[in-house]
Protein backbone atom coordinates (compact mmCIF):
# COMPACT_ATOMS: atom_id res chain seq x y z
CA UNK A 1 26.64 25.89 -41.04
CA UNK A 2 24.94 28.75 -39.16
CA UNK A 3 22.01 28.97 -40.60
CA UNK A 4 19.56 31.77 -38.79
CA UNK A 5 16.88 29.79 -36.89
CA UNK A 6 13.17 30.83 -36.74
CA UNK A 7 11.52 31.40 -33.85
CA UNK A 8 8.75 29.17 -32.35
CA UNK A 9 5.51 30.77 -32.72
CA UNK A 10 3.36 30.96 -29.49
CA UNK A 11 0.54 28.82 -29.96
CA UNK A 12 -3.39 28.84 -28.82
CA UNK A 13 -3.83 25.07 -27.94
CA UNK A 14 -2.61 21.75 -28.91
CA UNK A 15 -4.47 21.56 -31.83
CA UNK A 16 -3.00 24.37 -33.09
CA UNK A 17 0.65 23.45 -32.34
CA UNK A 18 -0.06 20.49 -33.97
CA UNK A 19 -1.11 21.73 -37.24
CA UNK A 20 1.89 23.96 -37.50
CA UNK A 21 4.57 20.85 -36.86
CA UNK A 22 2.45 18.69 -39.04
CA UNK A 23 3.73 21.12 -42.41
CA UNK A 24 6.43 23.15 -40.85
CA UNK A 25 10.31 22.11 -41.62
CA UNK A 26 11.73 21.24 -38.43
CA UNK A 27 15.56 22.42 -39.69
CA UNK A 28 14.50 26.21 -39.92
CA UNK A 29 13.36 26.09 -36.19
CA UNK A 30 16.02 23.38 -34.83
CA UNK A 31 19.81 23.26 -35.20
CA UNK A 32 19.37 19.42 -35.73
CA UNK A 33 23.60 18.98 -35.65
CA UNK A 34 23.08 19.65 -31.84
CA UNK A 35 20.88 17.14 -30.59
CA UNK A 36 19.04 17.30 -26.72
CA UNK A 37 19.84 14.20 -24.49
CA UNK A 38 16.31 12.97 -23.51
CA UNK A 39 16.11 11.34 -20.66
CA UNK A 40 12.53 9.88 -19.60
CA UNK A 41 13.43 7.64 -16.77
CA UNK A 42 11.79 9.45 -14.39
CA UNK A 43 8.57 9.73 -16.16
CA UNK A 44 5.71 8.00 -14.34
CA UNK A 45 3.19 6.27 -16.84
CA UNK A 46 -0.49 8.08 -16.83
CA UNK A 47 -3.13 6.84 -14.73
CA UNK A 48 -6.79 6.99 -14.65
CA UNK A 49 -9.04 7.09 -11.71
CA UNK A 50 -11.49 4.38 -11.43
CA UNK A 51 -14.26 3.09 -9.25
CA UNK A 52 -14.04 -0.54 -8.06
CA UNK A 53 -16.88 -2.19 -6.34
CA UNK A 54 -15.71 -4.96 -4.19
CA UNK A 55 -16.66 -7.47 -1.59
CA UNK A 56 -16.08 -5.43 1.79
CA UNK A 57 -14.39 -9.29 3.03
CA UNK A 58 -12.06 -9.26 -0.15
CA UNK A 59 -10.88 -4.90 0.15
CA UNK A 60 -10.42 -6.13 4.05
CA UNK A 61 -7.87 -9.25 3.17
CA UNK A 62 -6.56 -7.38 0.57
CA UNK A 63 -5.96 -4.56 3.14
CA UNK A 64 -4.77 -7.05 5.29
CA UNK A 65 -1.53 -8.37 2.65
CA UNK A 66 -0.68 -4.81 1.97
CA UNK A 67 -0.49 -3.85 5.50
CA UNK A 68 1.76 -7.55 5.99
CA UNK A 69 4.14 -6.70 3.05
CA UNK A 70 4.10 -2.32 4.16
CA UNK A 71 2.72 -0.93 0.53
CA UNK A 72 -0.16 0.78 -0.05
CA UNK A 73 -3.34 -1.55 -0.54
CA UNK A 74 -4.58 0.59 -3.95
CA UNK A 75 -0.61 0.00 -4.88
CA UNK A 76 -0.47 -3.84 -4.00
CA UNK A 77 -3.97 -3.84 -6.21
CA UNK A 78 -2.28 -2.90 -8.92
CA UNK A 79 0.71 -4.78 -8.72
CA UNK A 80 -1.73 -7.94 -8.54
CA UNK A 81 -3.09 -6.57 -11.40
CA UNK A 82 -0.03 -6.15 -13.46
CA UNK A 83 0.81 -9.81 -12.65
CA UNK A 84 -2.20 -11.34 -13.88
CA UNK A 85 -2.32 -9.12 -16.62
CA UNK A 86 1.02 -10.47 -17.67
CA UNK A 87 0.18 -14.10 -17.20
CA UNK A 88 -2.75 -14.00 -18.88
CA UNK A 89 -1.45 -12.49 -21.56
CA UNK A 90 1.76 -15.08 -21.57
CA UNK A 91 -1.13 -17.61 -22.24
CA UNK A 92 -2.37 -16.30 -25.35
């Protein structure tokens, strides 16, 4: 089948782009017998900034097991973090 595809309109914002997808027919813009290999293993996950107040003795032992083990302290925070995360939610 070679159907003529549409073009993809240019779109203002998100929003926008959105709205159109949400009604238009995906087969007049896509030749869906042709698929795209996705591959996302390289995608990081988001992250947010946050402010953590902590005990200067605790960000200084902390500091201290990061510098022992050669990561980051922020990224041995998180893996910490990740761990009891995991547990606690293991528990439930």
């Amino acid at each position: 089948m070679n159907k003529k595809l549409k073009p993809i309109p240019k779109f203002k914002n998100e929003d926008e782009e959105r709205d159109f997808w949400a009604s238009a027919d995906t087969t007049e813009y896509f030749d869906i017998s042709k698929p795209v290999q996705l591959d996302l293993s390289e995608l990081k996950p988001s992250t947010e900034s946050i402010s953590l107040r902590l005990p200067s003795y605790l960000l200084a032992r902390i500091k201290e097991l990061a510098n022992a083990n050669d990561v980051p302290y922020q990224s041995l925070m998180k893996i910490f973090l990740a761990e009891k995360v995991k547990e606690a939610l293991l528990k439930r």
